[in-house]
C-alpha atoms as a PDB file:
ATOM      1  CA  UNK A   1     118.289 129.076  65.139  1.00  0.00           C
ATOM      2  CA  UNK A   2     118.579 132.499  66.838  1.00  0.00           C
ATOM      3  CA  UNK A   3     115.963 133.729  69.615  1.00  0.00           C
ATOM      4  CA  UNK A   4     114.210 137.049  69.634  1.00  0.00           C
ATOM      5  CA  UNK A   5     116.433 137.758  72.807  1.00  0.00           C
ATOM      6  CA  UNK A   6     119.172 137.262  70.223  1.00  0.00           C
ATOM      7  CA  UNK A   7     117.854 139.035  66.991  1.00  0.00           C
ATOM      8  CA  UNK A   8     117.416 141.993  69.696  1.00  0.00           C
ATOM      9  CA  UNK A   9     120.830 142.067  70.622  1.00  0.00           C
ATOM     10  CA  UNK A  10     122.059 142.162  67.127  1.00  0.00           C
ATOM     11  CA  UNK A  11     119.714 144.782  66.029  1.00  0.00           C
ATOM     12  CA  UNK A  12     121.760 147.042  68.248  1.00  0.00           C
ATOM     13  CA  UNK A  13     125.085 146.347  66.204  1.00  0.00           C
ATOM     14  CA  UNK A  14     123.379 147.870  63.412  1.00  0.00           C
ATOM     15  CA  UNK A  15     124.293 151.169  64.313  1.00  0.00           C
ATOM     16  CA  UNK A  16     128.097 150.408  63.052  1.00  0.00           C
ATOM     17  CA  UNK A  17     127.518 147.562  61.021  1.00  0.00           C
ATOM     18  CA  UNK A  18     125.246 146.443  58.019  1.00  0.00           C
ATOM     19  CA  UNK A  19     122.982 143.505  58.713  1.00  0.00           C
ATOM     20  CA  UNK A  20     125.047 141.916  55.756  1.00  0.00           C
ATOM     21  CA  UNK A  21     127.930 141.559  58.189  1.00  0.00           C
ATOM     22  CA  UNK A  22     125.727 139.745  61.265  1.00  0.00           C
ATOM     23  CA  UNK A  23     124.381 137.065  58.802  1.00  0.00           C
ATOM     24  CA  UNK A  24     125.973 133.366  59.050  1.00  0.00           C
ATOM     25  CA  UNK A  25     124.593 129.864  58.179  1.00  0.00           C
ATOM     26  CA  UNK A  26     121.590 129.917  60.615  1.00  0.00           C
ATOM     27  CA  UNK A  27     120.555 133.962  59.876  1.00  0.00           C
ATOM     28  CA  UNK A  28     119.232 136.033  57.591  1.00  0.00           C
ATOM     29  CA  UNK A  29     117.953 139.475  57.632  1.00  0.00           C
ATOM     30  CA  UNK A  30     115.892 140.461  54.556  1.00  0.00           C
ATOM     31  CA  UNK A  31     113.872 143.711  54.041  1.00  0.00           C
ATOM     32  CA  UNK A  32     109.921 143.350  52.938  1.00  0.00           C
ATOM     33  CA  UNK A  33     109.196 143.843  49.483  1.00  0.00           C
ATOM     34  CA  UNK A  34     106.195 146.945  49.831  1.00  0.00           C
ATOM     35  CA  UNK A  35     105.572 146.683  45.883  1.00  0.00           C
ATOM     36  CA  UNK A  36     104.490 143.599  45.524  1.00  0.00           C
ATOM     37  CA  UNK A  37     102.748 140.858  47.703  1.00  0.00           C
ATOM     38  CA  UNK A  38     103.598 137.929  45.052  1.00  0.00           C
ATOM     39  CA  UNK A  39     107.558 138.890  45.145  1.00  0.00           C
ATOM     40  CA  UNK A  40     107.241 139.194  48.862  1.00  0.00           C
ATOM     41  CA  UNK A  41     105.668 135.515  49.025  1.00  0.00           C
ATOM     42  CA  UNK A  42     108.367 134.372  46.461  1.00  0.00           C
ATOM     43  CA  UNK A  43     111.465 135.658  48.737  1.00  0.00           C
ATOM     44  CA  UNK A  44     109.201 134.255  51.696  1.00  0.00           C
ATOM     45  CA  UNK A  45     109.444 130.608  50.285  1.00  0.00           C
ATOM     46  CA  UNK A  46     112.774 131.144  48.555  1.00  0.00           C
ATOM     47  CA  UNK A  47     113.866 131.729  52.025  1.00  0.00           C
ATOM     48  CA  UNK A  48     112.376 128.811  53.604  1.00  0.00           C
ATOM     49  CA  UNK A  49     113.684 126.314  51.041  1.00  0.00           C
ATOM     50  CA  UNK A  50     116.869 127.562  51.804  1.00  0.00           C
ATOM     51  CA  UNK A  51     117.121 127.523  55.370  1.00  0.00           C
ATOM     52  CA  UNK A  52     115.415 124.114  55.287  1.00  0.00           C
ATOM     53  CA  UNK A  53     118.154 122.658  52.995  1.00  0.00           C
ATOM     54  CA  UNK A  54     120.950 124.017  55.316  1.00  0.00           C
ATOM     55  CA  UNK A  55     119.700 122.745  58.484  1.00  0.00           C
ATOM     56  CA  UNK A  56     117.255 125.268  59.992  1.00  0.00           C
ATOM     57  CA  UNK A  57     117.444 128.646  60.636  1.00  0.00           C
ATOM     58  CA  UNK A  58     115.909 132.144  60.849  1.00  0.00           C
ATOM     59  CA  UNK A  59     115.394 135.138  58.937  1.00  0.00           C
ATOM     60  CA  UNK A  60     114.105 138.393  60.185  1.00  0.00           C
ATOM     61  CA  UNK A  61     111.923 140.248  57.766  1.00  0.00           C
ATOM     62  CA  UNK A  62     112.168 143.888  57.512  1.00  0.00           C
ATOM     63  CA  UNK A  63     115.919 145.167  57.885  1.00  0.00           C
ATOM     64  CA  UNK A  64     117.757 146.054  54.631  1.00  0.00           C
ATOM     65  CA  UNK A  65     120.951 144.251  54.486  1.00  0.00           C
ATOM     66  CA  UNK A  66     123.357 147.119  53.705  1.00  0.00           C
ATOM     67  CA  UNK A  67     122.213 150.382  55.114  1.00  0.00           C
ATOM     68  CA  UNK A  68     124.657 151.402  58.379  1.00  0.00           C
ATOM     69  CA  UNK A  69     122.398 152.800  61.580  1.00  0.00           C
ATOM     70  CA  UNK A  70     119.358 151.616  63.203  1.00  0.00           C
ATOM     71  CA  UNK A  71     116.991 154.583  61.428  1.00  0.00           C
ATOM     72  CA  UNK A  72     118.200 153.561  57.579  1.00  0.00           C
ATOM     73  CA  UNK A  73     118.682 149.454  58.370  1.00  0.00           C
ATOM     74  CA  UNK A  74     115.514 148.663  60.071  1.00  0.00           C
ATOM     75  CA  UNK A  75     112.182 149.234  57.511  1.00  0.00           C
ATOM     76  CA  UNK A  76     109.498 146.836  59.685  1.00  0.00           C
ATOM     77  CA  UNK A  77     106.921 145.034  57.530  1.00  0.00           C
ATOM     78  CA  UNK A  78     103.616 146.617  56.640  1.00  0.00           C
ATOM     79  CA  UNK A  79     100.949 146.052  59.618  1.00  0.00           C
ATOM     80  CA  UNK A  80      98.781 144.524  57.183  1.00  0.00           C
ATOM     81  CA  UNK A  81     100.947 141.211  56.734  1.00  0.00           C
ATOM     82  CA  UNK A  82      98.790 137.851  58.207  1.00  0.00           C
ATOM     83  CA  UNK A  83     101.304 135.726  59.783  1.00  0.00           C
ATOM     84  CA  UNK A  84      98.631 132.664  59.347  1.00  0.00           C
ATOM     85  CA  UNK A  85      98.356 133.434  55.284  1.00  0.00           C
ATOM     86  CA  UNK A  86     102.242 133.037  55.494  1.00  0.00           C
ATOM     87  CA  UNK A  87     102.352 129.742  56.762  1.00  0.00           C
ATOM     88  CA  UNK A  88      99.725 128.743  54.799  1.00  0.00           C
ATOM     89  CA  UNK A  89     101.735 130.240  51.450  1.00  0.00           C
ATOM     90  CA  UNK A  90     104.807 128.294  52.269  1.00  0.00           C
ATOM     91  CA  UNK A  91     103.315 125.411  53.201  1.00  0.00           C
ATOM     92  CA  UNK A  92     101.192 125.276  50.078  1.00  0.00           C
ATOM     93  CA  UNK A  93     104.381 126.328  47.763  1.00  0.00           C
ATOM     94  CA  UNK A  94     107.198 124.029  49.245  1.00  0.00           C
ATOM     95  CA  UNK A  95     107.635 120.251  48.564  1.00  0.00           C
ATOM     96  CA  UNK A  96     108.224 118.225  50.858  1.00  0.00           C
ATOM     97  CA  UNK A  97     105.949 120.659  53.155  1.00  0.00           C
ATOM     98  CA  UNK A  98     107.559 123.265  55.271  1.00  0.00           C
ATOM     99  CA  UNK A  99     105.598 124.599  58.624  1.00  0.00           C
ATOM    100  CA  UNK A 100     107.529 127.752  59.245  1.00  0.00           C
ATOM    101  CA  UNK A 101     106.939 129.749  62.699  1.00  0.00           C
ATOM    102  CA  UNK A 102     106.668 133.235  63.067  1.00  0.00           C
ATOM    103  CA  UNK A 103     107.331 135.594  65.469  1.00  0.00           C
ATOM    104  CA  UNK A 104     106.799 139.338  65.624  1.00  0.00           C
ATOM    105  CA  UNK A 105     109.117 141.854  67.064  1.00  0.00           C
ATOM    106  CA  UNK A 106     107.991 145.275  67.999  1.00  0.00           C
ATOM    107  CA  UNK A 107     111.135 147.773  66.655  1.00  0.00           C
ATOM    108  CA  UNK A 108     111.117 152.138  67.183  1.00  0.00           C
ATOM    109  CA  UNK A 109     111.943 151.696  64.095  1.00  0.00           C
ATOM    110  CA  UNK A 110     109.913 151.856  60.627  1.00  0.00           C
ATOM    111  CA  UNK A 111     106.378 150.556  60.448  1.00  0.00           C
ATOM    112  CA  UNK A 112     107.250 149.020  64.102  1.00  0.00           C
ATOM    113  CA  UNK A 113     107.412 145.665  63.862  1.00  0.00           C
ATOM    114  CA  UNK A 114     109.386 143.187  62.464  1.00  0.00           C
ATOM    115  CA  UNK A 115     108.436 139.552  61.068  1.00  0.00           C
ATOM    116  CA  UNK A 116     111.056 136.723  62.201  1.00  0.00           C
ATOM    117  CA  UNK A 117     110.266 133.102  60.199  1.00  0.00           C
ATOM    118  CA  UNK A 118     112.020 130.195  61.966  1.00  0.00           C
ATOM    119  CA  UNK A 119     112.606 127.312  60.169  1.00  0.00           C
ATOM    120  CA  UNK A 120     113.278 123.640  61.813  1.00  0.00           C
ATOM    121  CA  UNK A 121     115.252 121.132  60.743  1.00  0.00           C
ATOM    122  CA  UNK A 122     114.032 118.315  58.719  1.00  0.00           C
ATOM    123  CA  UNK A 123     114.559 116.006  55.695  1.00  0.00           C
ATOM    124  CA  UNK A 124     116.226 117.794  52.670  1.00  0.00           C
ATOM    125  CA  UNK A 125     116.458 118.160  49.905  1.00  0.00           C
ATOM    126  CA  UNK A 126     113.436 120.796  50.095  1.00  0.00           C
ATOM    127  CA  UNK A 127     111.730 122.496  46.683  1.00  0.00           C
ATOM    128  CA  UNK A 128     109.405 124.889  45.841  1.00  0.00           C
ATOM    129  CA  UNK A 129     106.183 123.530  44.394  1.00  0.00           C
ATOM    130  CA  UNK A 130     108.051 123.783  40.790  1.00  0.00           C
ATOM    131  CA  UNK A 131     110.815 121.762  41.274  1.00  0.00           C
ATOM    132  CA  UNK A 132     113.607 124.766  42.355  1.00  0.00           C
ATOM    133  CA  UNK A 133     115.409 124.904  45.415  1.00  0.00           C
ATOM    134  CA  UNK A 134     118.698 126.571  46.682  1.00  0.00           C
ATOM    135  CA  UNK A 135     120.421 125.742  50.144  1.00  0.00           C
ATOM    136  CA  UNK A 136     122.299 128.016  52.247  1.00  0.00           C
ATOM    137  CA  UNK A 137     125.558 127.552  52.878  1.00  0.00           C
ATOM    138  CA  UNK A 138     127.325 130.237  54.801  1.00  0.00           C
ATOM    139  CA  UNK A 139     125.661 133.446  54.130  1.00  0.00           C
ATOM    140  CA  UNK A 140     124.403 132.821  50.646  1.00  0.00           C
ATOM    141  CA  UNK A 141     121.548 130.268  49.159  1.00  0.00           C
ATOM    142  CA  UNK A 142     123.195 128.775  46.386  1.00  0.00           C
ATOM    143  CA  UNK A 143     121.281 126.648  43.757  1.00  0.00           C
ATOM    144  CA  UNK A 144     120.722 123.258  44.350  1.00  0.00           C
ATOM    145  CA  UNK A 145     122.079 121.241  41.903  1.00  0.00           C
ATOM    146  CA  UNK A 146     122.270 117.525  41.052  1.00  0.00           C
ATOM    147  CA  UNK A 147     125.618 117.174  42.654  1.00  0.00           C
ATOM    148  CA  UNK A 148     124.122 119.034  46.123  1.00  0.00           C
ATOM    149  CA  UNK A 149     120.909 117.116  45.903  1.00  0.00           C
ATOM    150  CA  UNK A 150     123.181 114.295  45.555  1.00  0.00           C
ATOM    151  CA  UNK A 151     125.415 114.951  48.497  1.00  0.00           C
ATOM    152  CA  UNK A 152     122.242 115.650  50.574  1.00  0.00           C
ATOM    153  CA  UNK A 153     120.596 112.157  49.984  1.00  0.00           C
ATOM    154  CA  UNK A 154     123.286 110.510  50.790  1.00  0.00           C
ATOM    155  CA  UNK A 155     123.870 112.101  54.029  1.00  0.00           C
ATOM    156  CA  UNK A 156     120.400 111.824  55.022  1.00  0.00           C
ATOM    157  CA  UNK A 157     120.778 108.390  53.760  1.00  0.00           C
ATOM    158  CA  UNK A 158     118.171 108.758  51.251  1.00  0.00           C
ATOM    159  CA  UNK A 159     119.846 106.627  49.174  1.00  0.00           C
ATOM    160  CA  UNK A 160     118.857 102.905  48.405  1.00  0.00           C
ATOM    161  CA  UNK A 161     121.339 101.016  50.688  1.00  0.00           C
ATOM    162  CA  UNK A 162     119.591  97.633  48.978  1.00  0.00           C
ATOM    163  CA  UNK A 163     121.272  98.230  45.746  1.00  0.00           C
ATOM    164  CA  UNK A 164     124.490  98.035  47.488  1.00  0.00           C
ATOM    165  CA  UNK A 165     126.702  94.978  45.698  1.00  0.00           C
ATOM    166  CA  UNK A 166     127.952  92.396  47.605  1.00  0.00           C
ATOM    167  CA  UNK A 167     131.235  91.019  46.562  1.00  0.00           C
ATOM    168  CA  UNK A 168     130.265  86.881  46.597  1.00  0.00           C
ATOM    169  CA  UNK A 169     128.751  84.427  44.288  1.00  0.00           C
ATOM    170  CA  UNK A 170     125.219  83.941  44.230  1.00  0.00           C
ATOM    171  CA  UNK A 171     125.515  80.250  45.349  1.00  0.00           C
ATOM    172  CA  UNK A 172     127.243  81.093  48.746  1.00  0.00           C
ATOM    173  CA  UNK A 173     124.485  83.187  49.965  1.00  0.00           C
ATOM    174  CA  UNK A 174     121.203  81.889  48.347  1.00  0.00           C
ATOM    175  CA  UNK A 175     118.509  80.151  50.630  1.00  0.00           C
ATOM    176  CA  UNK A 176     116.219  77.398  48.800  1.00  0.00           C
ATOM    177  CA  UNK A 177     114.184  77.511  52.038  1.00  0.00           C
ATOM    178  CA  UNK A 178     113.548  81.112  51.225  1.00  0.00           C
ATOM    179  CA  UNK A 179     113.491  81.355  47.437  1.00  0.00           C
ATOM    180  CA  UNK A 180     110.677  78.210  47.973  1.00  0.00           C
ATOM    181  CA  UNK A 181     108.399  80.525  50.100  1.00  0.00           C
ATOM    182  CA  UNK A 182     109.061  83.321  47.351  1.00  0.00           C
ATOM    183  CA  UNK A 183     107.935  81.252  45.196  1.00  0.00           C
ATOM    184  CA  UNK A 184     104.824  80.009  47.106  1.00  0.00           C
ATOM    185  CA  UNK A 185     103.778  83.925  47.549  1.00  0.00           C
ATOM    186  CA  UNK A 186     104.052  84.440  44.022  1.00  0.00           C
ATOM    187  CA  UNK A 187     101.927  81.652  42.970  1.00  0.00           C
ATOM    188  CA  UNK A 188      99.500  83.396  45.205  1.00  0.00           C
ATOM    189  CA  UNK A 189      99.283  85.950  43.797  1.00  0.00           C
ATOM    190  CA  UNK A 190      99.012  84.326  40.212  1.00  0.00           C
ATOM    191  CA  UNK A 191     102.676  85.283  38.878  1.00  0.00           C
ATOM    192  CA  UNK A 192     102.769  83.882  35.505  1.00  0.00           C
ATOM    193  CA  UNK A 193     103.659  80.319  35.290  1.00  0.00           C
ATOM    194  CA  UNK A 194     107.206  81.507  33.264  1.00  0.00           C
ATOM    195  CA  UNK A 195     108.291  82.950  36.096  1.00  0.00           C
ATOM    196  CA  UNK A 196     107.201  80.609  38.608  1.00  0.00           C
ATOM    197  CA  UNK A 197     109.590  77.969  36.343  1.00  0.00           C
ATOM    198  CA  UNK A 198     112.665  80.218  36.443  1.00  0.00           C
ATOM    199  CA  UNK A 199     115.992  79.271  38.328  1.00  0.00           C
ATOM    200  CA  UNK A 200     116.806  81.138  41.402  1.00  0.00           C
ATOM    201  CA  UNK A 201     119.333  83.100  39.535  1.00  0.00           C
ATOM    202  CA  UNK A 202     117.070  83.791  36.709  1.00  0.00           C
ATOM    203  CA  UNK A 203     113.856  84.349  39.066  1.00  0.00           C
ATOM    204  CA  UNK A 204     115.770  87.405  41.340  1.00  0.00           C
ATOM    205  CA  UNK A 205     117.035  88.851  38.275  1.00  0.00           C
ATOM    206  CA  UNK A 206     113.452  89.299  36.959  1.00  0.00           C
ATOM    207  CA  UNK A 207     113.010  90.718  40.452  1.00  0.00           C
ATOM    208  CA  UNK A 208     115.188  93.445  39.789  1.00  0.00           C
ATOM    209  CA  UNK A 209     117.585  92.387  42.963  1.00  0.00           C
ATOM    210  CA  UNK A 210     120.444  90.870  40.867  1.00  0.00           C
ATOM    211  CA  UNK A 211     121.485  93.379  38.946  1.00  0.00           C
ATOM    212  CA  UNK A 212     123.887  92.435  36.093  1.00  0.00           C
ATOM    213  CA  UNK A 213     123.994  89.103  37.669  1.00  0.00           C
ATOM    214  CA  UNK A 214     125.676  90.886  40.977  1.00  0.00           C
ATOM    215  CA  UNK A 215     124.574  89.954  44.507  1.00  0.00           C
ATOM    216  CA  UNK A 216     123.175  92.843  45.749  1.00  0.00           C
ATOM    217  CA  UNK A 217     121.507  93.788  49.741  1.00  0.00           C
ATOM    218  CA  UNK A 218     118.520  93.205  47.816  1.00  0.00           C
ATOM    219  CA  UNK A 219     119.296  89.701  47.039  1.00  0.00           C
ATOM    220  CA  UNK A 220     120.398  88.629  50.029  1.00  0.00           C
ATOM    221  CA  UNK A 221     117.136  90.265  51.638  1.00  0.00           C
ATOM    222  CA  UNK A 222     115.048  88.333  49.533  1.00  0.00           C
ATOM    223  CA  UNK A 223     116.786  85.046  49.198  1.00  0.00           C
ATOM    224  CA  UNK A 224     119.578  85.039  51.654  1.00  0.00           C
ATOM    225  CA  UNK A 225     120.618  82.589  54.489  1.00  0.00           C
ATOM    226  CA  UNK A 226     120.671  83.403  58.063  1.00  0.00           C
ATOM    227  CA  UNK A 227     124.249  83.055  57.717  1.00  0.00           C
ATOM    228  CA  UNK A 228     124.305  85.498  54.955  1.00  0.00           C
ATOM    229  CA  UNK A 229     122.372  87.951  56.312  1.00  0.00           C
ATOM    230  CA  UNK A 230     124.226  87.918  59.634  1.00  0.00           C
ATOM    231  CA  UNK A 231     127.237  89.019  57.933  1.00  0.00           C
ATOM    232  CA  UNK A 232     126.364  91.096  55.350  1.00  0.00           C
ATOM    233  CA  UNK A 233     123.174  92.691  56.848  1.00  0.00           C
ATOM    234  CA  UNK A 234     123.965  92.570  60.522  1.00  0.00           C
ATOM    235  CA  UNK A 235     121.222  95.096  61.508  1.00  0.00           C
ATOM    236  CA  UNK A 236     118.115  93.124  59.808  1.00  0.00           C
ATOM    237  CA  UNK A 237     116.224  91.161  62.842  1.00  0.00           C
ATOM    238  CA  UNK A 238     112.682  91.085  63.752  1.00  0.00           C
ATOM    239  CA  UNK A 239     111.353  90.345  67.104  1.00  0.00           C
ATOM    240  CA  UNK A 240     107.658  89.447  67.411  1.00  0.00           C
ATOM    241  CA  UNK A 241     105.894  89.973  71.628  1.00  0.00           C
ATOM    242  CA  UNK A 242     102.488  88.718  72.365  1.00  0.00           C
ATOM    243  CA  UNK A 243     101.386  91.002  75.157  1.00  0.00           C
ATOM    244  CA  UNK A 244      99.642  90.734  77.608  1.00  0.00           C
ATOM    245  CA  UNK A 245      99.481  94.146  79.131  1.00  0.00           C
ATOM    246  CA  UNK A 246     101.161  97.196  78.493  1.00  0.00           C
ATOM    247  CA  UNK A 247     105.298  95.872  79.746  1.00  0.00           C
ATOM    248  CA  UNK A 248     104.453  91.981  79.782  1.00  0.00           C
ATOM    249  CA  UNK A 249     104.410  89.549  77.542  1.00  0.00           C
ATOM    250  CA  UNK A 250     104.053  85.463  77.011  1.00  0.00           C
ATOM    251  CA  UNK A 251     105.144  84.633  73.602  1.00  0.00           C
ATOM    252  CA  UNK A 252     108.939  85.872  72.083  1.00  0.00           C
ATOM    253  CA  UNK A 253     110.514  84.772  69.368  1.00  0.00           C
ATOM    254  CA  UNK A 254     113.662  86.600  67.914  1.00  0.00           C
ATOM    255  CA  UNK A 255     114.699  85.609  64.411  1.00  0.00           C
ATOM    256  CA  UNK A 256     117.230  86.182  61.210  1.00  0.00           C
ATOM    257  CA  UNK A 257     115.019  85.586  58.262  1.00  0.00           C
ATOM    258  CA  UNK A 258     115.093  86.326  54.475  1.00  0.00           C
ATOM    259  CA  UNK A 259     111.720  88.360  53.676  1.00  0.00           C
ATOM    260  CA  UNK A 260     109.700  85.303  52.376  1.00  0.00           C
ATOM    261  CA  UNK A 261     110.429  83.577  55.321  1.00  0.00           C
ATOM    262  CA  UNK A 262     109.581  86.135  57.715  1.00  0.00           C
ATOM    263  CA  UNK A 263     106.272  86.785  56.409  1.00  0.00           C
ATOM    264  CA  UNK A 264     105.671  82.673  56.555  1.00  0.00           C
ATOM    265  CA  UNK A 265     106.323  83.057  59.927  1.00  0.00           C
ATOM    266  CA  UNK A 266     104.802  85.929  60.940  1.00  0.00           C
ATOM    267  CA  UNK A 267     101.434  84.107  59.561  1.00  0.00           C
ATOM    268  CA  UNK A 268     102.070  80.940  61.822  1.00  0.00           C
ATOM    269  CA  UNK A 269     102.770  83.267  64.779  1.00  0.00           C
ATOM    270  CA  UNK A 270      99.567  85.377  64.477  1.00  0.00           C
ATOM    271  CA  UNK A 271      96.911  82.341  63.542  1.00  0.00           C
ATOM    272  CA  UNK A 272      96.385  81.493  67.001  1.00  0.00           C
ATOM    273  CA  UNK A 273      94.906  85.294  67.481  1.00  0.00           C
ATOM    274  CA  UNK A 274      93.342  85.421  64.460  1.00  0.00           C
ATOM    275  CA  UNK A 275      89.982  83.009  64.853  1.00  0.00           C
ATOM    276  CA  UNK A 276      87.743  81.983  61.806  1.00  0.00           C
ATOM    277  CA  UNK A 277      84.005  83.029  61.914  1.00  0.00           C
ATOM    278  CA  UNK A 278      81.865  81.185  59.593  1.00  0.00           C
ATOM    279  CA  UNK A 279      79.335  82.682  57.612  1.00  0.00           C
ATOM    280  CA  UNK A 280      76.325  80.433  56.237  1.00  0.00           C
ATOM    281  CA  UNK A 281      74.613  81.810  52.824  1.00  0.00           C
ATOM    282  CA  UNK A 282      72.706  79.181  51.318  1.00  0.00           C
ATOM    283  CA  UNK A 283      74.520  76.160  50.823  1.00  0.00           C
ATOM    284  CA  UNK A 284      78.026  77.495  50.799  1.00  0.00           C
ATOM    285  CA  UNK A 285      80.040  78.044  54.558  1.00  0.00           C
ATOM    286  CA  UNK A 286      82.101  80.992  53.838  1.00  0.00           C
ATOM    287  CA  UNK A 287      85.000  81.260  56.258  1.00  0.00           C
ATOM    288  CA  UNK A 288      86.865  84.790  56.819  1.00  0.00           C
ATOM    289  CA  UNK A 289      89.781  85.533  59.286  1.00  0.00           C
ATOM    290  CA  UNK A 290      89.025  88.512  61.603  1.00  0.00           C
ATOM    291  CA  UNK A 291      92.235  89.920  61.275  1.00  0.00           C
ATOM    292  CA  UNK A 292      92.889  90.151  57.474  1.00  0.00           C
ATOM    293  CA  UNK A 293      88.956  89.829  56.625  1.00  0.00           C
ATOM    294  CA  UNK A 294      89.661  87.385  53.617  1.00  0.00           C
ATOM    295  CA  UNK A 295      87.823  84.643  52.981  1.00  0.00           C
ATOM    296  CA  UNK A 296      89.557  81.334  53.725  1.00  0.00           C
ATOM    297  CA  UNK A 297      89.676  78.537  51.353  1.00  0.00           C
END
């Protein structure tokens, strides 16, 4: 993104060039629509979805883009313009939201001032609030399309790295330990009794995580050994601290655990802190967990 020191230096090469020619990936100059407040909004957000999708940038408001000389180039913005409404209109109109800043810029020039938006980098892809969006790339904003919003979410790695097949039989990686806790949770939470009865193979595929009867990141997430994981998921650890203060701690334990079993443990790690209070009501002793605030059986 370009300072105001720098947008000032650059308004001075308008006097031999357009501001067409000074534009590149991170700048735009783009004169005020004076006819119409809704088509000045609309480049306002167009704008921001763009620069937003190409990785930040700025665009100064009220220079047209191919007049030659400071006097013709350099139109200012009407005094009237709320910077606050602004932010509010492309914040309201973009999806996910986009917080522009703005900064003014008193010019000679025009209505004497000029309106820079600067726009931060941050999670594309970025839409208006009806689904369109265009990206800049060099000097333009080109539509986004299916095969940019593509490339985008995989860069930002957007996409679902679970569904990722693994090239191994199912047997090799499975974990009863960990398909028996699945299991257990599921009963819990009154699965149906078909599913409860299904084979491993049978029960991740209903899941979802076997697709087509592949081993996928999924699968090995779920129901995966140690060993499994360790190879083909070498970044997926947990570490659990009691503290004590602030930078000390009594209880550690590191592990490599498929999801069911983490949670089991997690539970067992945590029930020492978590202390049952008994509430009488009548005949009945109800007993809740302060931590989770369910009643215990």
């Amino acid at each position: 993104m370009r300072t105001v020191a720098d947008i000032v230096a650059l308004l001075s090469e308008l006097e031999h060039s357009v501001a067409d020619e000074l534009e590149d990936q991170d700048l735009d100059f783009k004169q005020w629509n004076t006819q119409s407040r809704d088509k000045a909004i609309k480049t306002l957000v167009q704008m921001a979805v763009c620069m937003a999708n190409g990785g930040g940038g700025t665009v100064v408001f009220g220079v047209a883009e191919h007049l030659v000389g400071r006097a013709q180039a350099i139109l200012g913005v009407p005094p009237e313009i709320d910077t606050n409404l602004l932010k509010k209109a492309v914040y309201d109109q973009t999806d996910p939201k986009i917080t522009p800043a703005f900064e003014e810029l008193t010019v000679p020039e025009g209505t004497g001032w000029l309106l820079i938006m600067q726009i931060y980098p941050g999670m594309p892809p970025y839409t208006d609030s009806a689904g369109r969006g265009n990206i800049r790339i060099g000097k333009d904003c080109q539509p986004l399309t299916g095969t940019l919003r593509r490339k985008i979410a995989v860069e930002t790695g957007e996409t679902d790295v679970t569904a990722q097949i693994i090239d191994i039989d199912l047997s090799k990686i499975i974990s009863p330990a960990a398909m028996d806790h699945l299991r257990a949770m599921a009963k819990e939470q009154n699965a149906p009794e078909e599913l409860l009865a299904m084979n491993n193979q049978q029960l991740l595929q209903a899941l979802s995580v076997l697709p087509n009867g592949k081993v996928s990141k999924a699968t090995i997430l779920l129901g995966g050994s140690e060993a499994a994981i360790r190879q083909y998921i070498p970044s997926h650890h947990w570490i659990f601290l009691h503290m004590t203060s602030d930078t000390q701690y009594d209880i550690r334990e590191d592990k490599v655990s498929a999801i069911p079993l983490s949670i089991s443990r997690f539970e067992d790690l945590l029930l020492p802190f978590n202390p049952i209070t008994t509430i009488e009501h009548g005949f009945y002793h109800f007993e809740y967990r302060h931590l989770s605030g369910h009643r215990v059986p």
